[in-house]
C-alpha atoms as a PDB file:
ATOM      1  CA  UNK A   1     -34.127   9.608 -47.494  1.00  0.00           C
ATOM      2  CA  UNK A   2     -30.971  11.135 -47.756  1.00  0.00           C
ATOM      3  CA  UNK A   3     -29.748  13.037 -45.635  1.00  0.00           C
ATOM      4  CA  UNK A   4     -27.334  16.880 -46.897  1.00  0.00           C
ATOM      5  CA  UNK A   5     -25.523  18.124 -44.286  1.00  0.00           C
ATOM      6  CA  UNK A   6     -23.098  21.451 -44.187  1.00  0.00           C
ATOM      7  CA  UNK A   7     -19.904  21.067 -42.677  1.00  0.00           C
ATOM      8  CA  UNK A   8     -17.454  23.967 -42.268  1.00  0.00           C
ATOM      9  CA  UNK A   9     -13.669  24.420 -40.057  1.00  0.00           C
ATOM     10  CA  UNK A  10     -11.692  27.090 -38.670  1.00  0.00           C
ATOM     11  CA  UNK A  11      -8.965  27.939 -37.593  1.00  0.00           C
ATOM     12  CA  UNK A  12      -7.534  31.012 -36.007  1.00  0.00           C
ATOM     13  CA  UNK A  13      -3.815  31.654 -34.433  1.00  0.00           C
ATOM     14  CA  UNK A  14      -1.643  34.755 -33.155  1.00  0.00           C
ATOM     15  CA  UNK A  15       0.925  35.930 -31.199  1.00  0.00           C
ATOM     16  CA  UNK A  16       1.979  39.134 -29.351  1.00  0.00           C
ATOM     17  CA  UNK A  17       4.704  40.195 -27.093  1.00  0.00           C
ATOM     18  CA  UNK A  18       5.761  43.099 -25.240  1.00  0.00           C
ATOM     19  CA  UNK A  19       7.123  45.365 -22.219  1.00  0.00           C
ATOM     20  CA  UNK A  20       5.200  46.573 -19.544  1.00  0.00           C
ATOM     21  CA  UNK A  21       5.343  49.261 -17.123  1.00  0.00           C
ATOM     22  CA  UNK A  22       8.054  47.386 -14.636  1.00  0.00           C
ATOM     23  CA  UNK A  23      10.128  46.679 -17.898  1.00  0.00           C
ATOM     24  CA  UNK A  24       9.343  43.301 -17.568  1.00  0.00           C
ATOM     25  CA  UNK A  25       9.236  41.219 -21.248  1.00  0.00           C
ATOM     26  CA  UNK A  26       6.155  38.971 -22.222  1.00  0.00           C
ATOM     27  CA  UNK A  27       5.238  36.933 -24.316  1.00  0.00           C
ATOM     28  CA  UNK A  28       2.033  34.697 -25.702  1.00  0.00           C
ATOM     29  CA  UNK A  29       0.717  32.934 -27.971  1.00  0.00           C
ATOM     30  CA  UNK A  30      -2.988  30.885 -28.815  1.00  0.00           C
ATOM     31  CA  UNK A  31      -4.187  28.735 -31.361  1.00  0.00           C
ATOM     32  CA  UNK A  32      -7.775  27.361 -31.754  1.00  0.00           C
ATOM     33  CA  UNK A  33      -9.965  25.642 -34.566  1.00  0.00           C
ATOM     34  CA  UNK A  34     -13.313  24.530 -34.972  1.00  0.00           C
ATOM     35  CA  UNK A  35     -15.891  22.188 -36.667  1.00  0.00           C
ATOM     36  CA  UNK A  36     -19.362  22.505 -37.178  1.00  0.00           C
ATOM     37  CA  UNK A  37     -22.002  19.984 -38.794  1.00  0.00           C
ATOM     38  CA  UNK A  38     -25.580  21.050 -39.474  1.00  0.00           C
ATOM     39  CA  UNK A  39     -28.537  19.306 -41.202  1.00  0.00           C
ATOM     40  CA  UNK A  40     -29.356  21.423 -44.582  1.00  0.00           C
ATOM     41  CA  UNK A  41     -31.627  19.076 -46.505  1.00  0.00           C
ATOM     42  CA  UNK A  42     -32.917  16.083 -46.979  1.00  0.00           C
ATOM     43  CA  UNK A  43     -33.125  14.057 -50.537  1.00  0.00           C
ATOM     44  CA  UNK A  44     -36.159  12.069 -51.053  1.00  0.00           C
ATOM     45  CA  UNK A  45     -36.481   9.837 -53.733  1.00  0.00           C
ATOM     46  CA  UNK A  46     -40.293   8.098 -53.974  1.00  0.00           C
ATOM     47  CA  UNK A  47     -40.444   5.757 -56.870  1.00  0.00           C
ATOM     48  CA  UNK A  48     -39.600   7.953 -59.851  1.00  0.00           C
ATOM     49  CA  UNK A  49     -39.866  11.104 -58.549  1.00  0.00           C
ATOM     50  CA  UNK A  50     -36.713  12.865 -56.411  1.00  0.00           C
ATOM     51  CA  UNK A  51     -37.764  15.912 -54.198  1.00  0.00           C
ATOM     52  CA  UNK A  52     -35.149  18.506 -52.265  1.00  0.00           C
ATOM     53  CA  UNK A  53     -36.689  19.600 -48.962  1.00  0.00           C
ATOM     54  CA  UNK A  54     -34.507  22.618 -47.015  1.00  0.00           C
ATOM     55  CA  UNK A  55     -34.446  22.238 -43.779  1.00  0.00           C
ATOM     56  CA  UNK A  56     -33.992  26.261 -43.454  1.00  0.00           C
ATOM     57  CA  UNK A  57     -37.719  26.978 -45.016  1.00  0.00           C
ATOM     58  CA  UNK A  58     -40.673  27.120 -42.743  1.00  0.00           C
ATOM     59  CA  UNK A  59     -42.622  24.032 -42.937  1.00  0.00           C
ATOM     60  CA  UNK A  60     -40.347  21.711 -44.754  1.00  0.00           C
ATOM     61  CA  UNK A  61     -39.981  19.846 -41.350  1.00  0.00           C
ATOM     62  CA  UNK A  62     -43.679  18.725 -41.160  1.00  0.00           C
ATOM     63  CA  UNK A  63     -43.558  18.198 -45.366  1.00  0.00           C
ATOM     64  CA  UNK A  64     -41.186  15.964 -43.880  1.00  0.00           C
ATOM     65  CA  UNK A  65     -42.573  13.852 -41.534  1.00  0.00           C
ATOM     66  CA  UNK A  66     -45.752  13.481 -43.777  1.00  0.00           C
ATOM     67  CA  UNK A  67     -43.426  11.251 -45.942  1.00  0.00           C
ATOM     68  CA  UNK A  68     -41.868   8.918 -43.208  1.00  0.00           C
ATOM     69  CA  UNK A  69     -45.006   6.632 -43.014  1.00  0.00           C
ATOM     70  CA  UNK A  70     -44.812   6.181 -47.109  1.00  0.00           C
ATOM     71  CA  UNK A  71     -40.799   5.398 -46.556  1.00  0.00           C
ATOM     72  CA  UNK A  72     -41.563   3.020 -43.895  1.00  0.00           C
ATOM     73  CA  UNK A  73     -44.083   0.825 -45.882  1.00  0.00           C
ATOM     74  CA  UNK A  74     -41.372   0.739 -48.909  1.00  0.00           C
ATOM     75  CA  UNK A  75     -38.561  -0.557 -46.356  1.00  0.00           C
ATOM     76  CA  UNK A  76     -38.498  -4.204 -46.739  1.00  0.00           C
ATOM     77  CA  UNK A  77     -40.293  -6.772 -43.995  1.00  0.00           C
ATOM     78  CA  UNK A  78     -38.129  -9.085 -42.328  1.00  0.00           C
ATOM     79  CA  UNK A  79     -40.228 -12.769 -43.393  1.00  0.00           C
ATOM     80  CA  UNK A  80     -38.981 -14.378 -40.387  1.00  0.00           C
ATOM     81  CA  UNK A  81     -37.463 -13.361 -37.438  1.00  0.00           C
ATOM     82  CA  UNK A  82     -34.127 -15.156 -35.660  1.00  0.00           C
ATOM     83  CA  UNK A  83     -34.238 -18.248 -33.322  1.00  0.00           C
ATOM     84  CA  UNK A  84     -38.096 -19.088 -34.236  1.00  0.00           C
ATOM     85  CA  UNK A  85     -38.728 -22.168 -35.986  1.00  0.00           C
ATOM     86  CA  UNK A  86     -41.430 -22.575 -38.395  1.00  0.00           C
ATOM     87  CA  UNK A  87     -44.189 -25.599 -38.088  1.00  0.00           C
END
């Protein structure tokens, strides 16, 4: 499984200034930016076949979690397992 996620920034700044009633000058000024990272998709590749499940369709979610037992038999088994000896 791969995973295809959507990341977008912004960034936003200004300035104003100005008199008010007392005749008193002001000024000010603000800056900000932002990041935001969201899951789109997920690749799946099963033997030969590749499939392209969006997460933003109903019911792709539980397509998807139909497939993690099949990945998790295909991940390799560890033979033997550190600090145990064999007889």
């Amino acid at each position: 499984m791969i995973p295809v996620i959507e990341v977008s920034f912004g960034m936003g700044a200004g300035s104003s200034g100005g008199v008010d009633e007392k005749k008193q000058q002001g000024s000010g000024e603000g800056m900000g930016f932002g990041a935001k990272a969201k899951p789109s998709a997920v690749i799946v590749i099963k033997g030969d076949q590749i499939q392209l499940l969006s997460l933003g369709r109903p019911g792709t979610l539980e397509k998807l979690m139909e497939k993690v037992p099949e990945i998790i038999d295909k991940i390799p088994k560890a033979e033997g397992r550190k600090g145990k000896t064999e007889k």
